[in-house]
C-alpha atoms as a PDB file:
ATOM      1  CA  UNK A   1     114.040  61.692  82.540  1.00  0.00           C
ATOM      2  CA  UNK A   2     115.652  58.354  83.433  1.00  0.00           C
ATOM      3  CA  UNK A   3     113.463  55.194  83.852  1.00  0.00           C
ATOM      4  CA  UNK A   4     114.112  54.788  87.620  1.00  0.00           C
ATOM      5  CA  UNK A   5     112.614  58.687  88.566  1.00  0.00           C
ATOM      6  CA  UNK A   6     109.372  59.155  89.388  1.00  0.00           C
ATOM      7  CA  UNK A   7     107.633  62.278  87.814  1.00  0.00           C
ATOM      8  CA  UNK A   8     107.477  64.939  90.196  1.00  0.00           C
ATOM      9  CA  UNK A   9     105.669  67.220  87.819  1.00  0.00           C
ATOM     10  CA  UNK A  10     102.241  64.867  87.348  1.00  0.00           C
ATOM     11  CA  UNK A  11     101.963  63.310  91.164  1.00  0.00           C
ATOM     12  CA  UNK A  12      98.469  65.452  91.224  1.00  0.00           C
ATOM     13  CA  UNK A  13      95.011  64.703  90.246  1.00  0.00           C
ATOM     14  CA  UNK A  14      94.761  66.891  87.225  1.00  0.00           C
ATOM     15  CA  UNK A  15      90.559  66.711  86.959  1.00  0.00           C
ATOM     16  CA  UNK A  16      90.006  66.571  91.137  1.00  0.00           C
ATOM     17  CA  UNK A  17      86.326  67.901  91.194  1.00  0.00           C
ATOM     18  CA  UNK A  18      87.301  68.050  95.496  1.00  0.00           C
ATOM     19  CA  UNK A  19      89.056  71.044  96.802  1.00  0.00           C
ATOM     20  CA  UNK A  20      92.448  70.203  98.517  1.00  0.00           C
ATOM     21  CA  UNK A  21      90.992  71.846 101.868  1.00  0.00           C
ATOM     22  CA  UNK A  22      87.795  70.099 102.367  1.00  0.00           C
ATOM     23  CA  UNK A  23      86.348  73.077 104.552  1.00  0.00           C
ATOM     24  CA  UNK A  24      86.045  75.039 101.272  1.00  0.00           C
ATOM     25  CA  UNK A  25      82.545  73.686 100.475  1.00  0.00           C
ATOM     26  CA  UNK A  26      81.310  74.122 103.881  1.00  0.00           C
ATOM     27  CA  UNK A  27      82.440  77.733 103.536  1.00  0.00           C
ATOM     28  CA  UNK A  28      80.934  78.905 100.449  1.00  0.00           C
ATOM     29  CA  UNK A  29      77.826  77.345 102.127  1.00  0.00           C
ATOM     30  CA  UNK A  30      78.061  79.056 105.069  1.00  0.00           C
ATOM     31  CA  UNK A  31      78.622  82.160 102.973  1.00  0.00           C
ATOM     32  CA  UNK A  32      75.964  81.900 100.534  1.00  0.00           C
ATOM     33  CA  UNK A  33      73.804  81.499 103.762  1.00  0.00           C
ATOM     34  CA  UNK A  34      74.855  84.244 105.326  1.00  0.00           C
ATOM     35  CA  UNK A  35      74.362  86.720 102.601  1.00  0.00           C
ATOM     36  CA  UNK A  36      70.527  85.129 102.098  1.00  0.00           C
ATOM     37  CA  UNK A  37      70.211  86.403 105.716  1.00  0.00           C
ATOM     38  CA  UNK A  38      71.902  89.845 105.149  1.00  0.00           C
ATOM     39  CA  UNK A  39      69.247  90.283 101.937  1.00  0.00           C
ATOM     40  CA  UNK A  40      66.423  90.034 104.624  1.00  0.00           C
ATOM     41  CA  UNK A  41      67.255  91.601 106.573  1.00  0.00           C
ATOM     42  CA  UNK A  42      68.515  94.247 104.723  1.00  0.00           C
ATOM     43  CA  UNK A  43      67.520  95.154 101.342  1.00  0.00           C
ATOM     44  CA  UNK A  44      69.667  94.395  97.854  1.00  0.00           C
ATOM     45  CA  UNK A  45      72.189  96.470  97.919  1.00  0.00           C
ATOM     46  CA  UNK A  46      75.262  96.725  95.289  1.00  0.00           C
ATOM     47  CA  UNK A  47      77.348  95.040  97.975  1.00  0.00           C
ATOM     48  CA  UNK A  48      75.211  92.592  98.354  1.00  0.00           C
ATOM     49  CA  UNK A  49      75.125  92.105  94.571  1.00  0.00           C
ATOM     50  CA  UNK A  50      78.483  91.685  94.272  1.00  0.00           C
ATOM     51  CA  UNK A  51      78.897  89.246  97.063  1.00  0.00           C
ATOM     52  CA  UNK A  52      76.609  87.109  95.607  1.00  0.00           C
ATOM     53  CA  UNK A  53      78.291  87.536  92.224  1.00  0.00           C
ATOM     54  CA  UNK A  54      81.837  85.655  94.261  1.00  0.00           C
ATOM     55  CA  UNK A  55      79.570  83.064  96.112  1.00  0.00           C
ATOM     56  CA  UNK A  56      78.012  81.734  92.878  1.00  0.00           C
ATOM     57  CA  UNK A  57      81.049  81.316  91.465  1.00  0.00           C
ATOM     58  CA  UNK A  58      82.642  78.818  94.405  1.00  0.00           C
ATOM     59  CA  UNK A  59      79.255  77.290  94.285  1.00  0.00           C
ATOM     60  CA  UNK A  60      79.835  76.484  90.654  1.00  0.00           C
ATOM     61  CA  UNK A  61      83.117  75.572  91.365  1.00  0.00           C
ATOM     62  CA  UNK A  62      81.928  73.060  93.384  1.00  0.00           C
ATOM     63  CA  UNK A  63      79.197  71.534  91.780  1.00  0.00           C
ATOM     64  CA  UNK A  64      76.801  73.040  94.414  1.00  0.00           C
ATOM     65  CA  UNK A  65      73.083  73.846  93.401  1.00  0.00           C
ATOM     66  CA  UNK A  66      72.033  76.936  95.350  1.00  0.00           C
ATOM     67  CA  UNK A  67      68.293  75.690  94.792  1.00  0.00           C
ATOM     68  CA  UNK A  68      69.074  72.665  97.138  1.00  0.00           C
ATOM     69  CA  UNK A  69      70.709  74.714  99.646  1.00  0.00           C
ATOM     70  CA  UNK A  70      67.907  75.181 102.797  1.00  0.00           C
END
């Protein structure tokens, strides 16, 4: 690569602990919220299970404890 090039290939934040879309965090949230409603309302079921199984992983993603969430 010649010295007057910029490098397209590393203009990112490598370690960005932010999603690009900043509604993302809002929305596994929202989601997580959602399904703590849906559990009272109705009872554990295998959906259920598995829903919560995808929202803990975003939450992890992003750094979110589910304890704090109210």
């Amino acid at each position: 690569m010649p010295a007057n090039k910029r490098p397209r290939r590393v203009n990112y934040a490598v370690n960005k602990k932010w999603p690009k879309t900043w509604g993302k965090v809002a929305n596994a949230i929202n989601h997580y919220l959602k399904l703590q409603k849906r559990v009272e309302i109705e009872w554990m079921t295998k959906w259920l299970e598995n829903a919560f199984k995808i929202v803990m992983v975003k939450l992890k993603k992003y750094w979110i404890n589910p304890n704090k969430i109210k």
